[in-house]
C-alpha atoms as a PDB file:
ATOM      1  CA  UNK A   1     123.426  60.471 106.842  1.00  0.00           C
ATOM      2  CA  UNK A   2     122.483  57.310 108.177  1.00  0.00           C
ATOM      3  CA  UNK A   3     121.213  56.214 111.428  1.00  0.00           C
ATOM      4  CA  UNK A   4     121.703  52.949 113.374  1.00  0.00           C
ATOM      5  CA  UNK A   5     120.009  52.911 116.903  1.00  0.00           C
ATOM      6  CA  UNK A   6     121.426  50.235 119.217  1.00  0.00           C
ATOM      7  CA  UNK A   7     120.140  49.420 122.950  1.00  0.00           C
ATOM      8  CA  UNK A   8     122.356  48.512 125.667  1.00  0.00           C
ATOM      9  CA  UNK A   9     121.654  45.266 127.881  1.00  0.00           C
ATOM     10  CA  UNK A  10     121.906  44.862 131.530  1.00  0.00           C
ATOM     11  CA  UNK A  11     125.481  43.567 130.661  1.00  0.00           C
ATOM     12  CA  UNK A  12     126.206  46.470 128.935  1.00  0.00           C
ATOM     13  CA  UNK A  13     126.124  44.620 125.404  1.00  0.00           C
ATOM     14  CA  UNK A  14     125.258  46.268 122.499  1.00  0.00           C
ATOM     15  CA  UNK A  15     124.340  44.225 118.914  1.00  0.00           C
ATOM     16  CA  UNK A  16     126.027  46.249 115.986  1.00  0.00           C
ATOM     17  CA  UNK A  17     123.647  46.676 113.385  1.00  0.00           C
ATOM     18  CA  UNK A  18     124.907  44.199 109.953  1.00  0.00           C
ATOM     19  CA  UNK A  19     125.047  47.220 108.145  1.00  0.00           C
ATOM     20  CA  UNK A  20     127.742  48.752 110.184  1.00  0.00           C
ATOM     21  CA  UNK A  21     129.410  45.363 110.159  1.00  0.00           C
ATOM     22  CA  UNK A  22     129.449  45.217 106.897  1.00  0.00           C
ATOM     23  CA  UNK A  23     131.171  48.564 106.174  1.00  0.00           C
ATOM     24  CA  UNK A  24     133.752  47.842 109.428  1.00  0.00           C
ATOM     25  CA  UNK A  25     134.548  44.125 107.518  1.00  0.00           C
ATOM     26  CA  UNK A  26     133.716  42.767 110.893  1.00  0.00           C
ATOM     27  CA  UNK A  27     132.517  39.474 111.794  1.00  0.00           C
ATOM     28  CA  UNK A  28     131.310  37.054 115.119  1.00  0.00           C
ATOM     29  CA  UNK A  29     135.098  37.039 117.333  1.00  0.00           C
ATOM     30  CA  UNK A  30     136.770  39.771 115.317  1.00  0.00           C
ATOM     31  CA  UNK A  31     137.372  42.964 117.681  1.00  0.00           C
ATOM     32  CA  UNK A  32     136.469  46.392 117.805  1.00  0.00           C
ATOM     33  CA  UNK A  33     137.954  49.360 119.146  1.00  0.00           C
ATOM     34  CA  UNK A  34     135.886  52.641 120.389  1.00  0.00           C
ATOM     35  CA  UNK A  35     138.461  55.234 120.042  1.00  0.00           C
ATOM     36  CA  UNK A  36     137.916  58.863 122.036  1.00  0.00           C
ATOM     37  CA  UNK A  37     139.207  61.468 119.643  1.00  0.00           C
ATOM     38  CA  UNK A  38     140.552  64.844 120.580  1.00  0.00           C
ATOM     39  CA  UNK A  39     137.362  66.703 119.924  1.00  0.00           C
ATOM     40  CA  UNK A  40     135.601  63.712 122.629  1.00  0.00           C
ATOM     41  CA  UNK A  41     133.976  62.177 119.599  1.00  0.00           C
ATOM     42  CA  UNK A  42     133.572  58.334 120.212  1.00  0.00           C
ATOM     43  CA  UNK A  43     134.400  56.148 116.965  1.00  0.00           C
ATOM     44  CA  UNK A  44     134.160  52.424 116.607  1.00  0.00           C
ATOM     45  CA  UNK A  45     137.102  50.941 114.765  1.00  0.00           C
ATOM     46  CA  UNK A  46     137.987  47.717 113.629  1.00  0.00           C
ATOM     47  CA  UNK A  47     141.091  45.997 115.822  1.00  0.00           C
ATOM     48  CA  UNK A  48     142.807  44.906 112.609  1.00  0.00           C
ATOM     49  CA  UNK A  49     145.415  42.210 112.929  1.00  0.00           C
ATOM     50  CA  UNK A  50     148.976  43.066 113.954  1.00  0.00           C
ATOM     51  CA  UNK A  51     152.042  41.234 114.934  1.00  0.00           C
ATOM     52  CA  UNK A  52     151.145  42.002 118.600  1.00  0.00           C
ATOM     53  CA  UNK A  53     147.637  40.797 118.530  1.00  0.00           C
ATOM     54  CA  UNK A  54     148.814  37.841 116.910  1.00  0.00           C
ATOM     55  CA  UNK A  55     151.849  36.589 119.713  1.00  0.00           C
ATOM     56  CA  UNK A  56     150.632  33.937 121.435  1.00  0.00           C
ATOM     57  CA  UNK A  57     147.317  33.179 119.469  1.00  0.00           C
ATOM     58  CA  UNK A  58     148.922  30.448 117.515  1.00  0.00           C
ATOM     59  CA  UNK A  59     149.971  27.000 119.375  1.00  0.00           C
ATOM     60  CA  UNK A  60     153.251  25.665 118.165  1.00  0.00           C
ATOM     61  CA  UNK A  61     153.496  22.876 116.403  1.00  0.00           C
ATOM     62  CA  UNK A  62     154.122  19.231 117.629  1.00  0.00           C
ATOM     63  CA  UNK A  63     157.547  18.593 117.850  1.00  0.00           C
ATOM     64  CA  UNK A  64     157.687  22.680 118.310  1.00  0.00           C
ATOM     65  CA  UNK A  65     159.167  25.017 120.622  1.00  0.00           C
ATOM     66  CA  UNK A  66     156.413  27.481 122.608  1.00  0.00           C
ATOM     67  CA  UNK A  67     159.041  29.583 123.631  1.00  0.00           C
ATOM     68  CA  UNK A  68     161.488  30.686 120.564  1.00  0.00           C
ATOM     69  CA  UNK A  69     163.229  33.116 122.632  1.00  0.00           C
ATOM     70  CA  UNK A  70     164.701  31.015 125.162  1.00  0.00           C
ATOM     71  CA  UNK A  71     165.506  28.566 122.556  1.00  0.00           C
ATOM     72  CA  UNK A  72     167.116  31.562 121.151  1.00  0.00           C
ATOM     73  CA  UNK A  73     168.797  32.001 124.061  1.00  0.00           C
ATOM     74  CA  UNK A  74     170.248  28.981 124.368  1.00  0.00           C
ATOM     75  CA  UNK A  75     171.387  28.497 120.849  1.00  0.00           C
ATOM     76  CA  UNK A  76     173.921  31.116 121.344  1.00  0.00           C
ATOM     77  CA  UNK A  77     174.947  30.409 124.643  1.00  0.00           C
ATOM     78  CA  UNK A  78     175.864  26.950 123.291  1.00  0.00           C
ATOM     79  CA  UNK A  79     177.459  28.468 120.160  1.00  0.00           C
ATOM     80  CA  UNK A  80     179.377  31.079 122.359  1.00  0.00           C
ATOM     81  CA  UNK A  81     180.500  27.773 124.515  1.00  0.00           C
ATOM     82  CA  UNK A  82     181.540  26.170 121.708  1.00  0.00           C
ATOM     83  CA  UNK A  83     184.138  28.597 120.019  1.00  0.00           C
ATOM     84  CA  UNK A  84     185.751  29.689 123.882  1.00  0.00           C
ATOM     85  CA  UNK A  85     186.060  25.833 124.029  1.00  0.00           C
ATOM     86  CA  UNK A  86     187.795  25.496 120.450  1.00  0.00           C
ATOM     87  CA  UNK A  87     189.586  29.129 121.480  1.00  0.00           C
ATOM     88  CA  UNK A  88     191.150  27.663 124.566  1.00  0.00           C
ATOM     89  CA  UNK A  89     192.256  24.103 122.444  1.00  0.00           C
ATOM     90  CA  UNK A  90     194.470  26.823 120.576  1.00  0.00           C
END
């Protein structure tokens, strides 16, 4: 069994050793998660990407909407507006 000591700053930083890096596929910006297991045991996970993690971290594009859902939103509004209109031309 390996181990990796680590010392905690005044900050309460700690640098990860590369080794352990390497075998969590981690790099600089990429997050980690200490998890508390039943038992109390502490591990250190990587935060791999999700569709959660990922809302919001991408700007739209020019020309783009930020906010799909009200678009959304109003899209079917105007659509529902649209056939009562045609309904009531009946």
């Amino acid at each position: 069994m390996a181990r990796y000591v680590s010392t905690i700053s005044s900050k309460g930083q700690v640098t990860i050793p590369a080794d352990i890096r390497r075998k969590l596929g981690v790099n600089a910006q990429d997050k980690i998660a200490f998890v508390v297991t039943e038992n109390e045991r502490i591990e250190l996970r990587a935060e791999r990407f999700t569709l959660e993690t990922a809302i919001g971290s991408i700007e739209a594009l020019p020309g783009e909407s930020a906010d799909l859902d009200r678009e959304i939103k109003e899209a079917t509004e105007e659509a529902i507006a649209r056939k009562m209109r045609r309904l009531h031309r009946q």
